[in-house]
Protein backbone atom coordinates (compact mmCIF):
# COMPACT_ATOMS: atom_id res chain seq x y z
CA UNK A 1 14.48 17.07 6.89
CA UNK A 2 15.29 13.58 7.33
CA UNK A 3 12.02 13.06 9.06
CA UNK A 4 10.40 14.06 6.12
CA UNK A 5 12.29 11.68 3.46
CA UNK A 6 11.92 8.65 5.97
CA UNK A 7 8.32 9.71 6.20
CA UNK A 8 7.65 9.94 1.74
CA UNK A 9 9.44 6.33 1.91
CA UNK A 10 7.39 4.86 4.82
CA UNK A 11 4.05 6.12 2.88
CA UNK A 12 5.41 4.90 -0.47
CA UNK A 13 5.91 1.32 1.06
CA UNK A 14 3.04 0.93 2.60
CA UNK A 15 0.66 2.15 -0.61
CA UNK A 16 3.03 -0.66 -2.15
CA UNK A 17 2.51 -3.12 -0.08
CA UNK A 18 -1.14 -2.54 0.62
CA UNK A 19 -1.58 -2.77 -3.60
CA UNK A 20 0.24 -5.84 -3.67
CA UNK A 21 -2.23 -7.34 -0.86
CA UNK A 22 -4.91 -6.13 -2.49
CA UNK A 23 -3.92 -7.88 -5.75
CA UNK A 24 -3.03 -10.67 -3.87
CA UNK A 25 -6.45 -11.24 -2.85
CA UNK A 26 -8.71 -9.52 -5.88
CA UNK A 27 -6.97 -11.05 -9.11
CA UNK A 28 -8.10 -14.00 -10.98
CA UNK A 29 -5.35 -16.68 -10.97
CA UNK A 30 -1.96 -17.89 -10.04
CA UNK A 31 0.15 -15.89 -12.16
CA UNK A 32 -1.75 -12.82 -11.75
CA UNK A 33 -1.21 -12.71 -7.97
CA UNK A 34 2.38 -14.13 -7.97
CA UNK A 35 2.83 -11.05 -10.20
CA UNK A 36 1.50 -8.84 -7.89
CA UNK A 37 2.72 -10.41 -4.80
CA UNK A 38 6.56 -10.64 -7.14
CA UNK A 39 6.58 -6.70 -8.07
CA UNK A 40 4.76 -4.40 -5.92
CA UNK A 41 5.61 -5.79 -2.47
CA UNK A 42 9.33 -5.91 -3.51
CA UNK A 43 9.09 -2.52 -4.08
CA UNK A 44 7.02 -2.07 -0.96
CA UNK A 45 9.31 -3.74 1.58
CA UNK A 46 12.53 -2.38 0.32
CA UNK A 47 11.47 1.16 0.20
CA UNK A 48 10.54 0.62 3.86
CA UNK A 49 13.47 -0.72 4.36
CA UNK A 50 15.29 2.30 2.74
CA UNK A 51 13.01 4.70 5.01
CA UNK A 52 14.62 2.61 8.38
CA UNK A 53 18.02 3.34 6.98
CA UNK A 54 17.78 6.64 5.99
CA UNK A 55 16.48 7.79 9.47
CA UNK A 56 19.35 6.03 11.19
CA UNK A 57 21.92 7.68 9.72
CA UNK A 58 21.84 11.23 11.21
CA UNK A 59 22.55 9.05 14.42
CA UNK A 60 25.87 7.78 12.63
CA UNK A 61 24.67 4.19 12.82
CA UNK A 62 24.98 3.42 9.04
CA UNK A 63 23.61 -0.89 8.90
CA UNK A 64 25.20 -2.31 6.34
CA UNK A 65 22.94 -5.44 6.98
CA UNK A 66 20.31 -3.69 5.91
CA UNK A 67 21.64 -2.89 2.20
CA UNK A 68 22.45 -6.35 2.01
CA UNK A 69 19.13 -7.49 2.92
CA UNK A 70 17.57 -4.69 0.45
CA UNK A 71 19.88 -5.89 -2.24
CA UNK A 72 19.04 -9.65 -1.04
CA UNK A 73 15.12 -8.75 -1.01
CA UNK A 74 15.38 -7.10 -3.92
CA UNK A 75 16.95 -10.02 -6.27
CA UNK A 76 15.12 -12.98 -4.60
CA UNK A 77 11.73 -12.03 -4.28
CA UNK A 78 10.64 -11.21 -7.96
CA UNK A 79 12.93 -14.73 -8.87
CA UNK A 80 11.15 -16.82 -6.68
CA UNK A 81 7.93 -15.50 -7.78
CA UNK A 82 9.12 -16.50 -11.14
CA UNK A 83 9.96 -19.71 -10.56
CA UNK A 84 6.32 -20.51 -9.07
CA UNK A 85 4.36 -19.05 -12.23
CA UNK A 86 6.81 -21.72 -13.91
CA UNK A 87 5.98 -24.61 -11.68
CA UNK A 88 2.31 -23.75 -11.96
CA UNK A 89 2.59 -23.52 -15.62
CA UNK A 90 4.66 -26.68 -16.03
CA UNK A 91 1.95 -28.64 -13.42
CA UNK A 92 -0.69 -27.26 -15.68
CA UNK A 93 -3.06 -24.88 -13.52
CA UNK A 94 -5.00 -22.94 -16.08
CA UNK A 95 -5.29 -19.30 -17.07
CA UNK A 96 -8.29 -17.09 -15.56
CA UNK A 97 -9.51 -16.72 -18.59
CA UNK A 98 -9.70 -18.48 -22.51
CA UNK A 99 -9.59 -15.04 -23.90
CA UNK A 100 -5.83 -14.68 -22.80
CA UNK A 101 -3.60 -15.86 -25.35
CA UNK A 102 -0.86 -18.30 -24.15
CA UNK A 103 2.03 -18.59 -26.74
CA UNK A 104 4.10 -20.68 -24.47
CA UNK A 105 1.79 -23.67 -24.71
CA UNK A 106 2.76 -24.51 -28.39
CA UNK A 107 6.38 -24.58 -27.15
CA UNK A 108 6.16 -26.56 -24.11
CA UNK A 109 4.03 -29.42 -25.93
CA UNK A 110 6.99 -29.30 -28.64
CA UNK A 111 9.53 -29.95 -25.60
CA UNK A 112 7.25 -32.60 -24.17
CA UNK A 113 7.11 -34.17 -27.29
């Protein structure tokens, strides 16, 4: 039975992560592919990393390392993806398109200003 949950996780994480590759390499711009690269390989990698635990605990060998490093992945990956989209925005590296509508800019020439 175990065998089978660690296998569902394993296939869930790797659909994840191959997505967020995939969106990595097919989306227009920066903010796009930090988004993708932010989201769906967070969800990818710690769901792998869920599958590794969950096998190894029939053994009795119960990591806590590796909840810390899911709970570590899992709060630092989608921030620091944030914080690039913000340091592209604020160095000025343009949408994909001019059909997008970007509210922010009003605000940030106010602050400039």
């Amino acid at each position: 039975m175990i065998e089978i949950i660690t296998s569902i996780f394993i296939l869930i994480g790797t659909f994840f992560t191959i997505l967020s590759a995939i969106g990595v390499i097919r989306l227009p711009d920066v903010y796009s592919r930090m988004h993708a690269a932010g989201k769906s390989s967070t969800l990818g990698v710690v769901t792998l990393m869920l599958a590794t635990f969950i096998y190894f605990i029939p053994t009795g060998i119960i990591n806590g390392k590796v909840l810390l490093a899911i709970l570590f992945l899992f709060i630092t990956a989608p921030l620091s993806a944030l914080m690039v989209n913000r340091s592209a925005y604020y160095n000025g590296v343009p949408l994909a398109k001019n059909s997008i509508q970007d509210d922010l800019r009003k605000k940030f020439e106010q602050d400039k200003e």
